[in-house]
Protein backbone atom coordinates (compact mmCIF):
# COMPACT_ATOMS: atom_id res chain seq x y z
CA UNK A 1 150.89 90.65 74.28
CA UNK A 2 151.62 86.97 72.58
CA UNK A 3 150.60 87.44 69.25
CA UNK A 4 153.28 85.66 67.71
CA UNK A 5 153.18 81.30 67.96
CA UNK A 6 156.17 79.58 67.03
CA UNK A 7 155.17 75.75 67.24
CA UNK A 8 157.48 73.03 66.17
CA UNK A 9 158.42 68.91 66.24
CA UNK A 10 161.75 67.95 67.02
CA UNK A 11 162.28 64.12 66.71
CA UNK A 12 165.73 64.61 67.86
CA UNK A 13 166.49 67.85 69.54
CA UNK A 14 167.47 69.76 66.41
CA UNK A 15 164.13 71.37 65.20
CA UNK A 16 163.70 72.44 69.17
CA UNK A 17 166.87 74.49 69.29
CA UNK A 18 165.59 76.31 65.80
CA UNK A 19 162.63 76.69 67.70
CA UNK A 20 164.00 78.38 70.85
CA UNK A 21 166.69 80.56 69.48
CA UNK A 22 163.84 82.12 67.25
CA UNK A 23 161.48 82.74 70.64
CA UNK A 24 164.43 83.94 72.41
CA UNK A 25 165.36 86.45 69.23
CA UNK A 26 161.16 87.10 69.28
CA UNK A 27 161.51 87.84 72.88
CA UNK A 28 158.28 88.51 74.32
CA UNK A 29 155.54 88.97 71.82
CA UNK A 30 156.23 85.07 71.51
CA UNK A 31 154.75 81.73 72.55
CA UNK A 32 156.30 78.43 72.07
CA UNK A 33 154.35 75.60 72.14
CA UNK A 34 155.12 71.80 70.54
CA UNK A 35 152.46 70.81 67.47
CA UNK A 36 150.54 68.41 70.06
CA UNK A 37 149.87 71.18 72.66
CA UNK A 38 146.45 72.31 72.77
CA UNK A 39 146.14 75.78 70.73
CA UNK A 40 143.90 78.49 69.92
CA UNK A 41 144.81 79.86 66.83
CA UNK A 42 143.04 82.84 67.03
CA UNK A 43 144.85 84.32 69.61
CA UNK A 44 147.94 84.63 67.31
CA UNK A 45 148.59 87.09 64.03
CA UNK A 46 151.85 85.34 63.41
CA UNK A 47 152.62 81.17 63.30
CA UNK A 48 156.25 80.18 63.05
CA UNK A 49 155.60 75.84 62.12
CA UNK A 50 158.90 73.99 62.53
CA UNK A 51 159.47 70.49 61.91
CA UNK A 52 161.82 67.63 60.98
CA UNK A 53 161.87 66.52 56.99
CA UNK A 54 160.85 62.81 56.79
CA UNK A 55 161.02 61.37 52.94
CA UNK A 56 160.94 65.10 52.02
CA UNK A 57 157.89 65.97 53.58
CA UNK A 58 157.48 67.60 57.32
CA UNK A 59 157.06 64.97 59.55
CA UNK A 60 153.86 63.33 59.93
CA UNK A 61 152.17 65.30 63.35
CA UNK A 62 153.22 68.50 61.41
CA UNK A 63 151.49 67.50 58.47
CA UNK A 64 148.54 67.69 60.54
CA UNK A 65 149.34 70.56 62.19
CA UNK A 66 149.73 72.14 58.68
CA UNK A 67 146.19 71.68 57.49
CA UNK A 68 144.75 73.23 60.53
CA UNK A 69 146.33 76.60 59.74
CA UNK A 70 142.66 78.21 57.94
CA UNK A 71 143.45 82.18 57.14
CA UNK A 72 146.75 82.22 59.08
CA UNK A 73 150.50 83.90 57.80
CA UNK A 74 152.61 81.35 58.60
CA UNK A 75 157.32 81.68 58.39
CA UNK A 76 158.12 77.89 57.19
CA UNK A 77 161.32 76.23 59.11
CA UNK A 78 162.53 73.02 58.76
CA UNK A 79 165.71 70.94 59.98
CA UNK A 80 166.88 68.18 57.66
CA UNK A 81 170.23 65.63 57.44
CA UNK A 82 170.87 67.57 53.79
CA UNK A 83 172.02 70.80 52.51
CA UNK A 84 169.65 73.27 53.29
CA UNK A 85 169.86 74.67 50.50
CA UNK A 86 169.94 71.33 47.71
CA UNK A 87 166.84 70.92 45.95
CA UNK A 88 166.19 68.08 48.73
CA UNK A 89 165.74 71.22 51.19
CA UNK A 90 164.03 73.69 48.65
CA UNK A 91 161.17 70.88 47.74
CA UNK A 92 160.89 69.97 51.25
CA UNK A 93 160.12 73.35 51.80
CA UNK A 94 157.11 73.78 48.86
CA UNK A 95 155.60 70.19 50.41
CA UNK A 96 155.45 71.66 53.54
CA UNK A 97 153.25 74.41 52.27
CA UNK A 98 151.14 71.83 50.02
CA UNK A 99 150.09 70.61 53.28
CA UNK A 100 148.35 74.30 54.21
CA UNK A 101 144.99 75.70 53.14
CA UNK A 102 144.70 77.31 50.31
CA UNK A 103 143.59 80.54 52.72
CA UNK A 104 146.88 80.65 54.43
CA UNK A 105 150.08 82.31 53.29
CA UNK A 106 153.79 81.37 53.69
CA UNK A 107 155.48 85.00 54.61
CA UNK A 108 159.05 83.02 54.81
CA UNK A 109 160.93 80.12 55.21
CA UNK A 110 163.89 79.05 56.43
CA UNK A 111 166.53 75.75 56.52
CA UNK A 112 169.00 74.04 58.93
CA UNK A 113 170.95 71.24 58.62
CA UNK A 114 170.11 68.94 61.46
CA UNK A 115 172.06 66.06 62.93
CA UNK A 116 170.45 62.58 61.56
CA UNK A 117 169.12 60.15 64.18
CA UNK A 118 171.62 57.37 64.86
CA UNK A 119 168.63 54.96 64.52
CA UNK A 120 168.13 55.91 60.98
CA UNK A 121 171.44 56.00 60.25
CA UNK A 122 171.57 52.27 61.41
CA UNK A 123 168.89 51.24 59.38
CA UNK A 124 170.65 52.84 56.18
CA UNK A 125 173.91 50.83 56.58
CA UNK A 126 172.03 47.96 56.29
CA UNK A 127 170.53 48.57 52.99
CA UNK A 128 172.13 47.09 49.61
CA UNK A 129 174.52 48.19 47.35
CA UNK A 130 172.80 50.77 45.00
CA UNK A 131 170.17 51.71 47.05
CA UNK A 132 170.25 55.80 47.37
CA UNK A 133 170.73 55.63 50.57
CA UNK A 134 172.91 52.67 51.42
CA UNK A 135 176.37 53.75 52.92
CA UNK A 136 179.57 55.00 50.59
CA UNK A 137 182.06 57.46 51.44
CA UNK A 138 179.32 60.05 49.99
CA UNK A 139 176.66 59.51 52.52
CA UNK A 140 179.25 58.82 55.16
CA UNK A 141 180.66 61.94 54.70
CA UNK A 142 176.93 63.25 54.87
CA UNK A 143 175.78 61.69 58.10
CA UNK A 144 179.49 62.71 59.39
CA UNK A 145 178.54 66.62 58.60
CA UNK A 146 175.58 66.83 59.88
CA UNK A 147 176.40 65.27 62.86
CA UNK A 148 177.22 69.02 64.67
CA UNK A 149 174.23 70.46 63.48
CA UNK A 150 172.51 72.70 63.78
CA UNK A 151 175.34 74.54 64.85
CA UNK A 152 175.72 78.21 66.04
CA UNK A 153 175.67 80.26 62.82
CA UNK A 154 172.47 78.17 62.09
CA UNK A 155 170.62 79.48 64.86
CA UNK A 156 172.15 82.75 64.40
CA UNK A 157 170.73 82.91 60.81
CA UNK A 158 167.43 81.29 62.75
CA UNK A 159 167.51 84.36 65.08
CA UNK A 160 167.63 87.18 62.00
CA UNK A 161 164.88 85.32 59.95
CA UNK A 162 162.58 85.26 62.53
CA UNK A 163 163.31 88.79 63.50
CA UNK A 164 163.14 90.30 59.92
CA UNK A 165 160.09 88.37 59.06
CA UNK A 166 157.97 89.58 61.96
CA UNK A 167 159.33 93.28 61.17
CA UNK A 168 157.70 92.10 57.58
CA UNK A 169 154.81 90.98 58.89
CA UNK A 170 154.30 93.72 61.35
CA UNK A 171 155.15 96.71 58.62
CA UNK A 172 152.75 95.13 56.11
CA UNK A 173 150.15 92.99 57.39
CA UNK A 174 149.14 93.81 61.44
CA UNK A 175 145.99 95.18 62.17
C-alpha cells in the first residue's frame, strides 16, 4: 500500500536526487510524484514536499503546492546553494512551513546543499561591487562548493531522515 507521497521541484536536478534516494530508502510504501502531477491527497498519511530555495523561500510552484496541504503531516526538505545549516537554510526552512495551513503539521525537516544553476551564477557576476551577491573570493568560493552537491553523504543523511521520520510517524500518528 502507497501511503506515503514524497513530491518535490527540482529546477536543476538537485532537489530530484533528494527526492529519489528518500523513495528508494521508503521503498515501497512510497509514491513519487513532481508538485505539478495531478494528486489526491487523501490517498496518502504521509507527504514528503521537496523543493529548491529561491530568495529564501521554496520555489514558487511549491509555494502552491504548500497551501494545498489541509490536515496533512508533512517531513520539510529543501536543497539550497548555502550551508544547510546557516540561518539562510534554517529560515528557509520556517518560510516553507508559513506557506502551509494552519491544520497541517511539519513532523521533520531536512537540508542539502545543492549545486547553483550556472544561469544564476551568471547573472550574479554581473552585479556591482557591494551588492550581497556580486562575486568576491567569498561567494566564489561558495558557488565553487556547492558545485558537487548534493553529494553522497547528503543523500545518505536524506535516506536516514526519511526512514526515521516515517518510523515517527508510523509509531505515533498511523491509524
Amino acid at each position: 500500500m502507497k501511503d506515503v507521497l514524497i513530491v518535490y521541484e527540482s529546477k536543476t536536478g538537485n532537489t530530484e536526487k533528494v527526492a529519489l534516494a528518500m523513495a528508494e530508502a521508503l521503498g515501497d510504501r512510497c509514491e513519487v510524484k513532481k508538485s505539478t502531477d495531478e494528486i489526491d491527497l487523501n490517498a496518502y498519511k504521509l507527504i514528503y514536499v521537496g523543493y529548491w530555495v529561491d530568495k529564501g523561500m521554496p520555489c514558487a510552484p511549491m509555494q502552491k503546492f504548500l497551501a494545498t496541504l489541509e490536515n496533512k503531516m508533512v517531513v520539510l526538505f529543501q536543497t539550497l546553494g548555502a550551508e544547510p545549516k546557516s540561518m539562510h537554510g534554517t529560515c528557509s526552512l520556517i518560510n516553507a512551513a508559513k506557506f502551509m495551513p494552519a491544520s497541517s503539521y511539519v513532523l521533520g525537516a531536512f537540508s542539502a546543499r545543492g549545486a547553483i544553476d550556472p544561469k544564476l551564477i551568471e547573472m550574479m557576476r554581473k552585479m556591482p561591487a557591494g551588492h550581497p551577491h556580486a562575486p568576491s573570493p567569498e561567494t566564489e568560493a561558495r558557488w565553487a562548493a556547492a558545485a558537487n552537491h548534493p553529494d553522497a553523504a547528503e543523500l545518505a543523511e536524506a535516506k536516514e531522515v526519511a526512514v526515521e521520520r516515517l518510523a515517527f510517524f508510523d509509531k505515533f500518528y498511523a491509524k
